[in-house]
N, C-alpha and C. Protein backbone atom coordinates (compact mmCIF):
# COMPACT_ATOMS: atom_id res chain seq x y z
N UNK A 1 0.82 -1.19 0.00
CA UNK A 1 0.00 0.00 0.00
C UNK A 1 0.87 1.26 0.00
N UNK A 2 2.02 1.45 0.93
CA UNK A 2 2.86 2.21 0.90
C UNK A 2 3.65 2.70 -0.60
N UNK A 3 3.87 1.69 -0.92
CA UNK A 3 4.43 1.70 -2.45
C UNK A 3 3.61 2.41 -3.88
N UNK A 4 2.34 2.21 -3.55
CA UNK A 4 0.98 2.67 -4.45
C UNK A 4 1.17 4.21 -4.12
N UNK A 5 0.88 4.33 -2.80
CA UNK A 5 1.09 5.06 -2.43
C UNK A 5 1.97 6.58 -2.78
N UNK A 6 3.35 6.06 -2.68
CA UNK A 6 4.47 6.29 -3.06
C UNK A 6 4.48 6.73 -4.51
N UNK A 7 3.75 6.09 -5.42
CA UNK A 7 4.32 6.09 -6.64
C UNK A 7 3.10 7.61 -7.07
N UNK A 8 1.93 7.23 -6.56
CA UNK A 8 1.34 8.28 -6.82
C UNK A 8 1.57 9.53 -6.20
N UNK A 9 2.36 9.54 -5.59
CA UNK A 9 3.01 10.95 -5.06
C UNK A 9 3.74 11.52 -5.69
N UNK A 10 4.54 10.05 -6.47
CA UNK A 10 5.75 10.67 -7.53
C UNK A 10 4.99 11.24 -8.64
N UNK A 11 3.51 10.23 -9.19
CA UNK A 11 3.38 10.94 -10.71
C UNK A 11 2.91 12.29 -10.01
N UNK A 12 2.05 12.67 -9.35
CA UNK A 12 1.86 13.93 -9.70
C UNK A 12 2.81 15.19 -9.11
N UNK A 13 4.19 14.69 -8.39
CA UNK A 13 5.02 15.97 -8.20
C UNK A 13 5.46 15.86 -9.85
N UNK A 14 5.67 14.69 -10.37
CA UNK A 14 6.11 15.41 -11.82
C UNK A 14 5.12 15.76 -12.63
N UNK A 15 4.10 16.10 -12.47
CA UNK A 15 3.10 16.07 -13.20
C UNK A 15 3.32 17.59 -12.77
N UNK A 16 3.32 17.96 -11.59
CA UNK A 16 3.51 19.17 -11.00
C UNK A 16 4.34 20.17 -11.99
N UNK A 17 5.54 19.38 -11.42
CA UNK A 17 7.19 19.75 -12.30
C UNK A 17 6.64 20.69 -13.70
N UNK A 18 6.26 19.09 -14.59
CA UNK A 18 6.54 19.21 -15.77
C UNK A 18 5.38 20.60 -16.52
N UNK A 19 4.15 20.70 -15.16
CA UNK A 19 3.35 22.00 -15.78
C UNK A 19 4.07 22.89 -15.39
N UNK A 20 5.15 23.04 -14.20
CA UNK A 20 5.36 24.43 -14.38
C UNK A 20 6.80 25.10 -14.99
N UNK A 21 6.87 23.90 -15.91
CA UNK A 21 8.32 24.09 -16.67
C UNK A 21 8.20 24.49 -17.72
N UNK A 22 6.64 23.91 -18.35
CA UNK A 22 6.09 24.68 -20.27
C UNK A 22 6.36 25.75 -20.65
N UNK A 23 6.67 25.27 -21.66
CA UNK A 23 6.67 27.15 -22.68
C UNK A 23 6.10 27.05 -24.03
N UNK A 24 5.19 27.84 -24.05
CA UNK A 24 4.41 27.78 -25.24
C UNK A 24 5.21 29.12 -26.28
N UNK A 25 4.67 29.00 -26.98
CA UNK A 25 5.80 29.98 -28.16
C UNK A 25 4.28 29.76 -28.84
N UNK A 26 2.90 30.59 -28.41
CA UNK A 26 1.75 31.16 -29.63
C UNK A 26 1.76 32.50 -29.95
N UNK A 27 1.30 32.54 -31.23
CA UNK A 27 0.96 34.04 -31.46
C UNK A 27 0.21 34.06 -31.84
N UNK A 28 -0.68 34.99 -31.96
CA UNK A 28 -2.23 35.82 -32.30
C UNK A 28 -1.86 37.45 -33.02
N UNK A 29 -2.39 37.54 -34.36
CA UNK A 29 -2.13 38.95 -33.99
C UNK A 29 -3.69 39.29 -34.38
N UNK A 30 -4.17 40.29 -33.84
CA UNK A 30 -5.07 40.88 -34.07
C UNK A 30 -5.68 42.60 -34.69
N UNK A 31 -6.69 42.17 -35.43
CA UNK A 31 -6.60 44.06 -35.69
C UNK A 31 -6.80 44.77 -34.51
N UNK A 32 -6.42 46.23 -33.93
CA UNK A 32 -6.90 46.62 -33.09
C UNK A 32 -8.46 47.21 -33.45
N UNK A 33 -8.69 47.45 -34.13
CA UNK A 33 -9.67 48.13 -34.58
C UNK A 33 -11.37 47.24 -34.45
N UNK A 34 -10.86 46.04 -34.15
CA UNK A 34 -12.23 45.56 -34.55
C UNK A 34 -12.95 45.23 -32.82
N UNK A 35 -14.01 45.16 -32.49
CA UNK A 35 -14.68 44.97 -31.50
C UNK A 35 -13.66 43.86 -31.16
N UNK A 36 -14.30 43.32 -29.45
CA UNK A 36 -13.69 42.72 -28.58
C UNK A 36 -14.35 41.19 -28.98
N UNK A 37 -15.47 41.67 -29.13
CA UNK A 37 -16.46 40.10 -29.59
C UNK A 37 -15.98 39.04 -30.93
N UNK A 38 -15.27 40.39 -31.88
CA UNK A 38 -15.07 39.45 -33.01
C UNK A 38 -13.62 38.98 -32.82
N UNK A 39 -12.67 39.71 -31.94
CA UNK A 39 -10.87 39.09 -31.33
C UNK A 39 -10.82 37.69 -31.24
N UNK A 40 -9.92 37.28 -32.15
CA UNK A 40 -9.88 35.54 -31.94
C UNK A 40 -9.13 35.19 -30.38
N UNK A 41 -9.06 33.74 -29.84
CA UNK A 41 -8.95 33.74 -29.46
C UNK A 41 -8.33 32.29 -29.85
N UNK A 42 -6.78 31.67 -29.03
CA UNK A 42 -6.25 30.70 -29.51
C UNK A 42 -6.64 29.39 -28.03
N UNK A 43 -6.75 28.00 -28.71
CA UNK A 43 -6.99 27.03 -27.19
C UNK A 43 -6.19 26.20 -27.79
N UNK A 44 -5.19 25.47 -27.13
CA UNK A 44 -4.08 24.45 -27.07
C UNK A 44 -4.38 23.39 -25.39
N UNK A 45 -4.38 22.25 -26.19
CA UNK A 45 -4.47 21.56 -25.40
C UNK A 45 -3.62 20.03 -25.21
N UNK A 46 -2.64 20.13 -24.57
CA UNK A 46 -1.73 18.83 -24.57
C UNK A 46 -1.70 18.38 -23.27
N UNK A 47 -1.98 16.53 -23.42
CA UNK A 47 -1.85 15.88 -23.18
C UNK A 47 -0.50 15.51 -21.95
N UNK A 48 -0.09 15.99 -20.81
CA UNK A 48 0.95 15.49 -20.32
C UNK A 48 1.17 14.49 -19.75
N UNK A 49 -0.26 14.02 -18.92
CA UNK A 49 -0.33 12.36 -18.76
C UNK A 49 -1.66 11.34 -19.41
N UNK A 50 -1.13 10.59 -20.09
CA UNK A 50 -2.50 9.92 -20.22
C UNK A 50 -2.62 7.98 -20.05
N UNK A 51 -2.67 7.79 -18.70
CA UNK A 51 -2.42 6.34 -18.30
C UNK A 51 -4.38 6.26 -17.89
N UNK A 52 -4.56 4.83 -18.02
CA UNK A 52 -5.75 4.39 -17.65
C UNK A 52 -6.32 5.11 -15.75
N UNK A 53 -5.32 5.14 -14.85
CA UNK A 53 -5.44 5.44 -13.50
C UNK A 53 -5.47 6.77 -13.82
N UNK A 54 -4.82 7.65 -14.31
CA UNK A 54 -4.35 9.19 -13.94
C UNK A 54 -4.52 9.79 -15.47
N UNK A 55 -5.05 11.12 -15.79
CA UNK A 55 -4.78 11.90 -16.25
C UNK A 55 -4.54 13.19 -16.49
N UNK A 56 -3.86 13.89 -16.98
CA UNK A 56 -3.02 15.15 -16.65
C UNK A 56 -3.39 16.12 -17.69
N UNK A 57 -4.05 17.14 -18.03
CA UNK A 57 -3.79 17.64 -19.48
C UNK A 57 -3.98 19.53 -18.82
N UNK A 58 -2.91 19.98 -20.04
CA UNK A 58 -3.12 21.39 -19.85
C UNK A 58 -4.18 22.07 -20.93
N UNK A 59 -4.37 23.21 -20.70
CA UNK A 59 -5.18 23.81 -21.90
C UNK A 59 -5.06 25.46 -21.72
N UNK A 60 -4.02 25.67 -22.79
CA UNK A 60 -3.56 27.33 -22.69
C UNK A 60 -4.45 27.84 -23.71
N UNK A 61 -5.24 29.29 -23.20
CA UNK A 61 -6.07 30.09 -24.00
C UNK A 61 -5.30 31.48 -23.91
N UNK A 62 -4.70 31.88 -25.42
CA UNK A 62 -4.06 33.17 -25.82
C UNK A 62 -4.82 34.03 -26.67
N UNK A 63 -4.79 35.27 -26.17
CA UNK A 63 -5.30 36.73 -27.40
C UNK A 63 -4.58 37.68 -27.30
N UNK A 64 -4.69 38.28 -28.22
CA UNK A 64 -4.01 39.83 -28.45
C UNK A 64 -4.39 40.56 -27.49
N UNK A 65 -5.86 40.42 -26.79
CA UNK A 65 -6.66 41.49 -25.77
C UNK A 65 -6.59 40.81 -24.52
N UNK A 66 -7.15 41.44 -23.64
CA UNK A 66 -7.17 40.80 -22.16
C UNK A 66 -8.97 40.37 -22.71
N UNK A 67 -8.71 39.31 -21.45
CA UNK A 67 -10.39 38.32 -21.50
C UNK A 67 -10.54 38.00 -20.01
N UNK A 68 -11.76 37.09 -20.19
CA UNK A 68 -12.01 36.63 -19.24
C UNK A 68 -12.15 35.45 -19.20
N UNK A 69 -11.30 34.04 -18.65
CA UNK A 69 -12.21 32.86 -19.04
C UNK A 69 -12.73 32.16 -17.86
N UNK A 70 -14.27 31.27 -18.15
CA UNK A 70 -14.71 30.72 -17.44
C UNK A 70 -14.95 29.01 -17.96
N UNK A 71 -14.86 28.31 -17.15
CA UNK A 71 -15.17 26.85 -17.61
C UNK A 71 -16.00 26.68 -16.80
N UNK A 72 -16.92 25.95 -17.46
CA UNK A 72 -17.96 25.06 -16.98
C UNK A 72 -17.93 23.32 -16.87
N UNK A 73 -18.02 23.29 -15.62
CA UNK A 73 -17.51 21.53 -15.75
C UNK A 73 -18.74 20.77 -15.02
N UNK A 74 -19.49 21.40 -15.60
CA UNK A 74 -21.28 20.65 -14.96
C UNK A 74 -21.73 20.77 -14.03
N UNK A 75 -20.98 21.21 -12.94
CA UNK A 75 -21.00 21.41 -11.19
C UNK A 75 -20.73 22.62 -10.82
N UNK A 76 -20.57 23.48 -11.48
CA UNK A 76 -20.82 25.00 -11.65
C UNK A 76 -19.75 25.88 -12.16
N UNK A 77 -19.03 26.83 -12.03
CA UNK A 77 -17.89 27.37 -12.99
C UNK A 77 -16.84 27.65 -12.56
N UNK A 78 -15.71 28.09 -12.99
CA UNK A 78 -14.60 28.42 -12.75
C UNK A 78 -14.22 29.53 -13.32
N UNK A 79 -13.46 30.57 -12.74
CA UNK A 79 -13.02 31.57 -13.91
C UNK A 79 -11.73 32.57 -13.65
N UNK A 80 -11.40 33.11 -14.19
CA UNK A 80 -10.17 34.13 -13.76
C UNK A 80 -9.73 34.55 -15.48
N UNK A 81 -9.25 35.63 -14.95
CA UNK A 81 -8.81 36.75 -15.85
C UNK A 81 -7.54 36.48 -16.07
N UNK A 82 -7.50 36.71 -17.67
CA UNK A 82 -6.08 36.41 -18.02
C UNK A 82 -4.93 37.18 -17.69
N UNK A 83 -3.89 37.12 -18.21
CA UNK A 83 -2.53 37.54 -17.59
C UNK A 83 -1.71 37.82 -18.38
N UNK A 84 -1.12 39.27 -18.92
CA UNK A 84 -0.23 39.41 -19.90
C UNK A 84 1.47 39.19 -19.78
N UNK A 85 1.45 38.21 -20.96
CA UNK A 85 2.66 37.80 -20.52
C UNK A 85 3.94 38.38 -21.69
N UNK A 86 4.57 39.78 -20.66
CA UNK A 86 5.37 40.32 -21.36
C UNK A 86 6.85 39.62 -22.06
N UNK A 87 6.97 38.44 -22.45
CA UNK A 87 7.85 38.06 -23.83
C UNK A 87 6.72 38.01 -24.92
N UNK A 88 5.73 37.31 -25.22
CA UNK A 88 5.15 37.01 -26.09
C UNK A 88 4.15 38.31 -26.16
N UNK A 89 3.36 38.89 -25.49
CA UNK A 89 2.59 40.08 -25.19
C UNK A 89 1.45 39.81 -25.50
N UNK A 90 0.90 38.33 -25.00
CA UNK A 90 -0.27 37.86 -25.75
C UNK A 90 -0.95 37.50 -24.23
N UNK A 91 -2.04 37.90 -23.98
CA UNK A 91 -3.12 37.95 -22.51
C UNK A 91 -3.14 36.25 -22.31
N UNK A 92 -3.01 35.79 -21.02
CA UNK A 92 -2.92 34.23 -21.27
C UNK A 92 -3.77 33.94 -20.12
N UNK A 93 -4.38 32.61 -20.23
CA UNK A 93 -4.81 31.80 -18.97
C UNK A 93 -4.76 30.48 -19.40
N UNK A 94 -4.07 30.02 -17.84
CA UNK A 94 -3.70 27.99 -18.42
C UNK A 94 -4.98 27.31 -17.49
N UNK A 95 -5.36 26.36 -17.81
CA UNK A 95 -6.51 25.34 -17.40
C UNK A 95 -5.76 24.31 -17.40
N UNK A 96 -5.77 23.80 -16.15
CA UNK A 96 -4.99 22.62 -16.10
C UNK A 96 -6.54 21.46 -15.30
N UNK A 97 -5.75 20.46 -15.52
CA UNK A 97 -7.26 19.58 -14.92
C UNK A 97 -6.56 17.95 -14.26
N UNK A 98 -6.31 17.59 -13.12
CA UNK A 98 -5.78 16.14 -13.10
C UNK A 98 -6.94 15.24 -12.54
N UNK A 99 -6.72 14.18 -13.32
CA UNK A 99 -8.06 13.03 -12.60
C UNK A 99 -7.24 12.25 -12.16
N UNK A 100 -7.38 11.83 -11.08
CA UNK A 100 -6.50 10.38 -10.17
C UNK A 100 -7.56 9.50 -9.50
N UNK A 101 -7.35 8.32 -10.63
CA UNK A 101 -8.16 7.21 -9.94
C UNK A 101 -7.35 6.53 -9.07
N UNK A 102 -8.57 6.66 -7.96
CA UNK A 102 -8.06 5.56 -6.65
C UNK A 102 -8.65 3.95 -6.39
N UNK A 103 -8.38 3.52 -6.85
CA UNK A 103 -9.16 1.95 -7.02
C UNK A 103 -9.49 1.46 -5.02
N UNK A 104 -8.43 1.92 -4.37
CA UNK A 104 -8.84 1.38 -2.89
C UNK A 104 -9.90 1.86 -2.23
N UNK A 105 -10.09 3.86 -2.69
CA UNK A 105 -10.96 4.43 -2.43
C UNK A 105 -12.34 4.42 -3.09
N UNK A 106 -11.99 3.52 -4.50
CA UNK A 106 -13.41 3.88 -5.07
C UNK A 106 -13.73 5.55 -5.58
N UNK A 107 -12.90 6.14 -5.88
CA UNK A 107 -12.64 7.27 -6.29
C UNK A 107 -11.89 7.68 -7.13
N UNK A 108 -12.59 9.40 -7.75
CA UNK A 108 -11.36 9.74 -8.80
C UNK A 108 -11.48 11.37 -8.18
N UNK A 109 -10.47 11.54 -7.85
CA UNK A 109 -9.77 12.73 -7.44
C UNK A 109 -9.64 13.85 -8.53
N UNK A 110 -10.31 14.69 -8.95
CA UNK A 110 -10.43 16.22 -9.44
C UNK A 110 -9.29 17.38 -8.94
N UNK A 111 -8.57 17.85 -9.78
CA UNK A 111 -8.18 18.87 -9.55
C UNK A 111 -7.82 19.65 -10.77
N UNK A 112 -8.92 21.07 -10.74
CA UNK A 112 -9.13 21.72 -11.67
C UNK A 112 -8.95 23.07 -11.61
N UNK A 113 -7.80 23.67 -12.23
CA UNK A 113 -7.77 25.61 -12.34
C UNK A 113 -7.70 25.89 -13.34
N UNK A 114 -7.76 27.12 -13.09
CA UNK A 114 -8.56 27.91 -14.20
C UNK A 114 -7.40 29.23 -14.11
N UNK A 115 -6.56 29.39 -14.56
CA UNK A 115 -5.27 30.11 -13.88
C UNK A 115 -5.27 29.88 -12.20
N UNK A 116 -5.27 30.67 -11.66
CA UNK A 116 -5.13 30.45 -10.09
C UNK A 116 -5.82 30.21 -9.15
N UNK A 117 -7.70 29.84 -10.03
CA UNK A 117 -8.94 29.76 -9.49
C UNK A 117 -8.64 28.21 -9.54
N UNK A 118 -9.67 27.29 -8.49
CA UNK A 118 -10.05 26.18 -8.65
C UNK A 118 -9.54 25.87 -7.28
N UNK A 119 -9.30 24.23 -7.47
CA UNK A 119 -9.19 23.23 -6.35
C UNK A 119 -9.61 22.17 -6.44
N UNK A 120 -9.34 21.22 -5.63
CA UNK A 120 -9.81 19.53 -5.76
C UNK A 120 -10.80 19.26 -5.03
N UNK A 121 -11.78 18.00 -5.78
CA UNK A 121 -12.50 17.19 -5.08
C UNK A 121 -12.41 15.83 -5.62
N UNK A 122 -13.46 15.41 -5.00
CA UNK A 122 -13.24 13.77 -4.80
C UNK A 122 -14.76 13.02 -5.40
N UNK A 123 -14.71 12.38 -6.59
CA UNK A 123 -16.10 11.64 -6.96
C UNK A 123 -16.01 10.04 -6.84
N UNK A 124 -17.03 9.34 -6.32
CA UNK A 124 -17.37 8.07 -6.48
C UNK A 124 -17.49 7.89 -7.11
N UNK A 125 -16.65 6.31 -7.73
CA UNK A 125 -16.91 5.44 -8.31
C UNK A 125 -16.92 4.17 -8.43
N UNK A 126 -17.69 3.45 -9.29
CA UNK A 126 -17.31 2.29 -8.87
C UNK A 126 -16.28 1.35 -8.73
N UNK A 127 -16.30 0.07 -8.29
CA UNK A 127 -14.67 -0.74 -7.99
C UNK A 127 -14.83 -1.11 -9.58
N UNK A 128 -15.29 -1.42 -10.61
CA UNK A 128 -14.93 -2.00 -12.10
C UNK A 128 -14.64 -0.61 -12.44
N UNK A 129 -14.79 0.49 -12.09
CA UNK A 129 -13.89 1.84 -13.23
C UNK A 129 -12.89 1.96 -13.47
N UNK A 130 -13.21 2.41 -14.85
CA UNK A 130 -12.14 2.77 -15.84
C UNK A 130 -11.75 4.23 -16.25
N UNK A 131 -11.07 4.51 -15.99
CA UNK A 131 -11.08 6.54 -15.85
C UNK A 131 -10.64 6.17 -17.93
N UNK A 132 -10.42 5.51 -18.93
CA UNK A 132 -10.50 5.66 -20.12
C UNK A 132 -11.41 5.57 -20.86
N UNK A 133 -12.57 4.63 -20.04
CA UNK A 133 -14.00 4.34 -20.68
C UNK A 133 -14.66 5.72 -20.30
N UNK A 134 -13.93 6.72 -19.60
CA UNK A 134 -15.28 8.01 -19.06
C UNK A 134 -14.30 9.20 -19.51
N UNK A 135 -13.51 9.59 -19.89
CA UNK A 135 -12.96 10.45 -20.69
C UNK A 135 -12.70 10.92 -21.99
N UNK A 136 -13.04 11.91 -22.40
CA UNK A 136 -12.61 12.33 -24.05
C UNK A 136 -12.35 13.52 -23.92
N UNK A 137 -10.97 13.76 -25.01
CA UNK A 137 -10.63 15.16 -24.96
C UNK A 137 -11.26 15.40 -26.31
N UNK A 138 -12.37 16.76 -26.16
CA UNK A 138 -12.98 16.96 -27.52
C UNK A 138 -12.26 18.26 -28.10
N UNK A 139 -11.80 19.20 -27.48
CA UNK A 139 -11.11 20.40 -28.02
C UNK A 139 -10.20 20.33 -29.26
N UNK A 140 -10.48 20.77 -29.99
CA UNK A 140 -9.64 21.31 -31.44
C UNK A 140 -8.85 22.58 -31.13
N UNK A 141 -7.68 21.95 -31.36
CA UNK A 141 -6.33 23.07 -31.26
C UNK A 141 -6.31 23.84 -32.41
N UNK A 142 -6.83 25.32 -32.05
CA UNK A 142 -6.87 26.43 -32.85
C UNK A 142 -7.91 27.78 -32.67
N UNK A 143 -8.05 28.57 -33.67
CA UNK A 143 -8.83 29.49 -33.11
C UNK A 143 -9.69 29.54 -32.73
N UNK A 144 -10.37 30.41 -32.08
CA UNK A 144 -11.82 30.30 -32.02
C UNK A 144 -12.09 32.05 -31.60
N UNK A 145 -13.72 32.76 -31.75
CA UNK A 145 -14.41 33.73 -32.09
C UNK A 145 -14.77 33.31 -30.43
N UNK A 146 -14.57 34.92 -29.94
CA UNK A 146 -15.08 35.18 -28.83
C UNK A 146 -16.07 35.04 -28.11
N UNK A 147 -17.41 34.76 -28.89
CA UNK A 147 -18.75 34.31 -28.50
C UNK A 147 -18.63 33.41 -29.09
N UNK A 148 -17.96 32.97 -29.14
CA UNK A 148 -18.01 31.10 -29.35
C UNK A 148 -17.51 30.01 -28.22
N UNK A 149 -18.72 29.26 -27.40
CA UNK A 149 -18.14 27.96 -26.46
C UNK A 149 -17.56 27.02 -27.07
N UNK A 150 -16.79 26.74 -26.14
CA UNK A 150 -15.94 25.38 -26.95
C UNK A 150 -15.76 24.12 -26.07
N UNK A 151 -16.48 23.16 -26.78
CA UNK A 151 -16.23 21.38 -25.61
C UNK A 151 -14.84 21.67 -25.34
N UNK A 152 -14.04 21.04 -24.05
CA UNK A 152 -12.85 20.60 -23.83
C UNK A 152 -12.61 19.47 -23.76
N UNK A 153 -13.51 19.11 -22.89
CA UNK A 153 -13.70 17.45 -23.10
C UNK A 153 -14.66 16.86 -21.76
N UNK A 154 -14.91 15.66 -22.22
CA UNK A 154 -15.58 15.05 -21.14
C UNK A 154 -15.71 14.00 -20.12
N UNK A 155 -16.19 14.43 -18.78
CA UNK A 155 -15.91 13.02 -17.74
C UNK A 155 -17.00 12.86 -17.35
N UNK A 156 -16.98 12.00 -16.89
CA UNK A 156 -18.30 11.49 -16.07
C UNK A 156 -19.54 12.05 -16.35
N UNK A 157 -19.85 12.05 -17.32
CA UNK A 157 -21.34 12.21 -18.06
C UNK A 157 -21.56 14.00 -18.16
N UNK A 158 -20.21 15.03 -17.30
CA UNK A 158 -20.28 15.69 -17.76
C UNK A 158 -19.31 16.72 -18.92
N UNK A 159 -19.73 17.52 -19.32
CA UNK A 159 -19.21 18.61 -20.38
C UNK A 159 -18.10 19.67 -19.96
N UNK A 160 -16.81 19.66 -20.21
CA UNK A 160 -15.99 20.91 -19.57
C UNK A 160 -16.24 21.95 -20.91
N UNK A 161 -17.28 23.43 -20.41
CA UNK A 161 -16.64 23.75 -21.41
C UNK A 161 -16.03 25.44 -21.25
N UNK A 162 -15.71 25.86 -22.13
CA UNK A 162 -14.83 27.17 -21.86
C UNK A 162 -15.62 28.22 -22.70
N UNK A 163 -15.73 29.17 -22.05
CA UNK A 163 -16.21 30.71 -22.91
C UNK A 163 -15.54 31.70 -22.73
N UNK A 164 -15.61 32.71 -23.10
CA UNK A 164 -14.18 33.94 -23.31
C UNK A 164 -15.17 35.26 -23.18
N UNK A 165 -14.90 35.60 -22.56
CA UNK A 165 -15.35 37.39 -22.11
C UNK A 165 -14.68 38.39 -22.22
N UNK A 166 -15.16 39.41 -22.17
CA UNK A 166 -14.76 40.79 -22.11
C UNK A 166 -13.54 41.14 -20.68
């Protein structure tokens, strides 16, 4: 038990590690001229762990303008204001999301931000689950129009999804 234990401590300090070591290199350019509604807006989403027990994935949203993003993950929202990040000069917010199935507990462990918003919880499940039979990443890496929602993906019967504000 100690050893299980153990090991899941290790994946997610590197799971830890390895999010806060990324560097994305996006660009956006935008007209200034045009409303805030029509400003594209870029979503990248990679994969850093993906084992049957645990999964790890980031999801960076970049624009030329400052925004607002909120996710919706069926159980009510998340949100925080992006962050300009002076090398690239492009307004950013990262969504990170880890699921950790616990087979002893009968659980899968949530932990979800939204830049610096969020926090973990804990859902039942059953002893035959499979955290691969209840996951899909649906997000398409690329632009998207400001009044436009976008799936991220889905768990447990529900919808993560993301919208972009003013």
């Amino acid at each position: 038990m100690k050893t299980v234990l153990a090991q899941r401590a290790i994946t997610f300090m590197l799971a830890a590690v390895i999010i806060s070591t990324l560097i994305y290199s996006t660009h956006i350019t935008a007209a200034p001229n045009r409303p805030a509604t029509q400003l594209p807006y870029r979503v990248e989403m990679t994969a850093i762990l993906d084992r049957d027990d645990a999964k790890l994935v980031t999801i960076r949203v970049d624009s030329g303008t400052a925004f607002y993003a909120t996710v919706d993950h069926g159980e009510g929202h998340t949100s925080c204001a992006s962050t300009l990040d002076p090398t690239s000069k492009l307004h950013q917010v990262e969504i990170v999301l880890l699921l950790d199935h616990i087979p002893s507990r009968q659980c899968v462990k949530e932990l979800l931000t939204v830049g610096g918003a969020g926090g973990p919880s804990a859902q039942p499940v059953n002893s035959d689950y499979k955290l691969n039979d209840n996951f899909t990443a649906k997000v398409i890496n690329g632009n998207y129009k400001r009044d436009q929602t976008v799936d991220l993906l889905a768990w447990q019967d529900r919808t993560f999804t993301l919208s972009i504000g003013k």
